[in-house]
Every structure is written in C-alpha cells, then in structure tokens.
Protein backbone atom coordinates (compact mmCIF):
# COMPACT_ATOMS: atom_id res chain seq x y z
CA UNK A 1 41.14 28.34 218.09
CA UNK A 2 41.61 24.65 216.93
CA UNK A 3 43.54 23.89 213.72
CA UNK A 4 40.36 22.97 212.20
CA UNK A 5 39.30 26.27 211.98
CA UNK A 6 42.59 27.70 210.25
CA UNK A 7 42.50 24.46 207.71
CA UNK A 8 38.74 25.40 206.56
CA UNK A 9 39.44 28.91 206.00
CA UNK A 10 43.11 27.99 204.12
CA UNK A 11 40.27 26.02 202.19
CA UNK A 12 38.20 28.52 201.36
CA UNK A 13 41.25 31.11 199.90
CA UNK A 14 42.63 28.15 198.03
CA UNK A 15 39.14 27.14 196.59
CA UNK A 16 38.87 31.35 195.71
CA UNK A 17 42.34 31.69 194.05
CA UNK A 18 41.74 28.19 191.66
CA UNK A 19 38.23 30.15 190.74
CA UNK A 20 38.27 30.76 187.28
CA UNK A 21 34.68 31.92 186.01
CA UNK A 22 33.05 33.18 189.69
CA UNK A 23 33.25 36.83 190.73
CA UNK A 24 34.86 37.47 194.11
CA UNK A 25 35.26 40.51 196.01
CA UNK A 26 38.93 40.31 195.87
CA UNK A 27 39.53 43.08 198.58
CA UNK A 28 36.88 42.04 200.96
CA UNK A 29 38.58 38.76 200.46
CA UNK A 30 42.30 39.94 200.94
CA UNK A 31 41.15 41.83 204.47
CA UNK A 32 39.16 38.75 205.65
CA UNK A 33 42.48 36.76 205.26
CA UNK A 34 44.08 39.46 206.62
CA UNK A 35 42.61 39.64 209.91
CA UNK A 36 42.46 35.80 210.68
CA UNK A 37 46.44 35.84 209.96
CA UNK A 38 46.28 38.30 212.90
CA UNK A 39 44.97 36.44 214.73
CA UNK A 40 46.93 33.43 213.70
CA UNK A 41 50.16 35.05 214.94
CA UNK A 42 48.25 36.63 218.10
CA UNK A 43 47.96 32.65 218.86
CA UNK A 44 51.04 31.60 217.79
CA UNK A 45 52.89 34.25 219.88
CA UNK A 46 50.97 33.31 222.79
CA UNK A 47 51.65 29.60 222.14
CA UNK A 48 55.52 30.41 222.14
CA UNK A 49 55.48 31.90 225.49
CA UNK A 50 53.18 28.99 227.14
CA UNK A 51 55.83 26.75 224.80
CA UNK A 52 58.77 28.79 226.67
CA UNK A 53 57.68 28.84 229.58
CA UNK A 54 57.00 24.90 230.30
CA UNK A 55 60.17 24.73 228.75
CA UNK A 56 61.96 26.79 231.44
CA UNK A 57 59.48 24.58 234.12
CA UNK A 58 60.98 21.78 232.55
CA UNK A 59 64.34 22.50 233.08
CA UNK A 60 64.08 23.74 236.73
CA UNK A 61 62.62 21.19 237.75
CA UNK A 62 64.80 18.45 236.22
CA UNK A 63 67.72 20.86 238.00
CA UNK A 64 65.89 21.13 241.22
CA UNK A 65 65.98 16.86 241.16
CA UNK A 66 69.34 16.99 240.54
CA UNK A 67 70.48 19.82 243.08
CA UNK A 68 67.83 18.37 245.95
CA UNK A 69 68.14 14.27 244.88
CA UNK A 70 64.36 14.31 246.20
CA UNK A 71 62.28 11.93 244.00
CA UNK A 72 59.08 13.63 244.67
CA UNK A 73 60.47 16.73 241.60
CA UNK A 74 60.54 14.02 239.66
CA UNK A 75 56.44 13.96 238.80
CA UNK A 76 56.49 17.51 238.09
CA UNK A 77 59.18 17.28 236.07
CA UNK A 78 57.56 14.87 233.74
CA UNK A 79 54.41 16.45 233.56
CA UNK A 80 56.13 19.37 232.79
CA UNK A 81 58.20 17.49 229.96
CA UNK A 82 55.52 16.31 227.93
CA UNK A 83 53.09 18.98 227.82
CA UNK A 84 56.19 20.93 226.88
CA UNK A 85 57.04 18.09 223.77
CA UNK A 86 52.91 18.69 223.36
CA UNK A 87 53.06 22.35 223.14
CA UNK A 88 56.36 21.67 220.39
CA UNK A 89 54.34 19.95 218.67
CA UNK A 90 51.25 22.76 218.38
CA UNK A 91 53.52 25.34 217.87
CA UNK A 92 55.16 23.65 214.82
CA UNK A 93 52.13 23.33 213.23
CA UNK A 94 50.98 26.94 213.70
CA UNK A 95 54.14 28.02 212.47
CA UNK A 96 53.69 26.07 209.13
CA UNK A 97 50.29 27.26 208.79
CA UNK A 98 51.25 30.85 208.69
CA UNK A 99 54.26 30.57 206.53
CA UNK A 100 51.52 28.87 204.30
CA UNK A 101 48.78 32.08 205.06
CA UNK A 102 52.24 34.28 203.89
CA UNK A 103 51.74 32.73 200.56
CA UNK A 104 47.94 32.48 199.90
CA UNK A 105 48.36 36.79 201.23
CA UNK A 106 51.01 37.00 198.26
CA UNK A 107 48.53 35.34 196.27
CA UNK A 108 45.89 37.66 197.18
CA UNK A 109 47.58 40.66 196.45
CA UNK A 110 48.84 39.46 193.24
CA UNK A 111 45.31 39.14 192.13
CA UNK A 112 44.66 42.82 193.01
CA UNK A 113 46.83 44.10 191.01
C-alpha cells in the first residue's frame, strides 16, 4: 500500500476527532482505524525483513569483493546498497506513521469513554 493511502485515512481520523457538532459512530470509527493499523504493522514488519535482508546482501557482497578482489561483486554490491538506503528510507517513514496511528488510537478511545 503506498503512503498515500495511510496519509488520507490519518486525514480522515484527524478531520473526525477536530469534529465538534457532527455525529460519528465512534466505535465503528475506532475498529476501522483499528484494522488499517494492522495492516500498517503487517507492512511494516514485512518491510523490515526485505529492509534486513538487502542489508545482509549488502554486506556479503561488499565481503565477498573483499575476500575474492573480483570487480565483477562490485555491481551487485551497489545495487544491493541503495535499494537497501531506499528501503531505510520507507521503513522510517512507516515507522513514524504508526507511532502517529498509536496516538490518533489513544485519541479514539479517549472519546469512547
């Protein structure tokens, strides 16, 4: 799922926790958010061990250069390097994003009590 996604529905709870005067279905709300953040940390999981892995790909290969002095590793090793930094990257920002879902779900359940 792209970012895009998770930033219109982080809308949407915002938009319903600064409604003042609107009714809202404050449990159907809370169990909506509640099973995107699954799914949120289903992907972010899954992005840690792609993440991991071209991190361990990475480093093999940059020791493989080392151990065999063969030039041809090196190629790999790069590609291997930045879609790693690329993956960092991704992962940060689905970790921010669900430290910030942790919140608007406090948020919810504060307005169901």
């Amino acid at each position: 799922m792209t970012m895009k996604y998770w930033l219109e529905h982080e809308k949407i709870i915002q938009q319903a926790l600064s409604n003042k005067k609107g009714r809202i279905d404050w449990p159907r709300l809370q169990q909506k958010h509640l099973a995107k953040t699954k799914l949120l940390q289903h992907e972010r999981l899954i992005h840690l061990l792609v993440t991991l892995s071209f991190g361990s790909f990475s480093l093999l290969s940059f020791f493989a250069f080392l151990l065999l002095d063969r030039i041809e590793i090196v190629i790999p090793a790069i590609v291997f390097l930045v879609t790693t930094l690329v993956y960092v990257i991704h992962y940060y920002r689905l970790e921010n994003a669900t430290l910030r879902w942790y919140k608007l779900t406090d948020k919810l359940a504060d307005k169901l009590k």
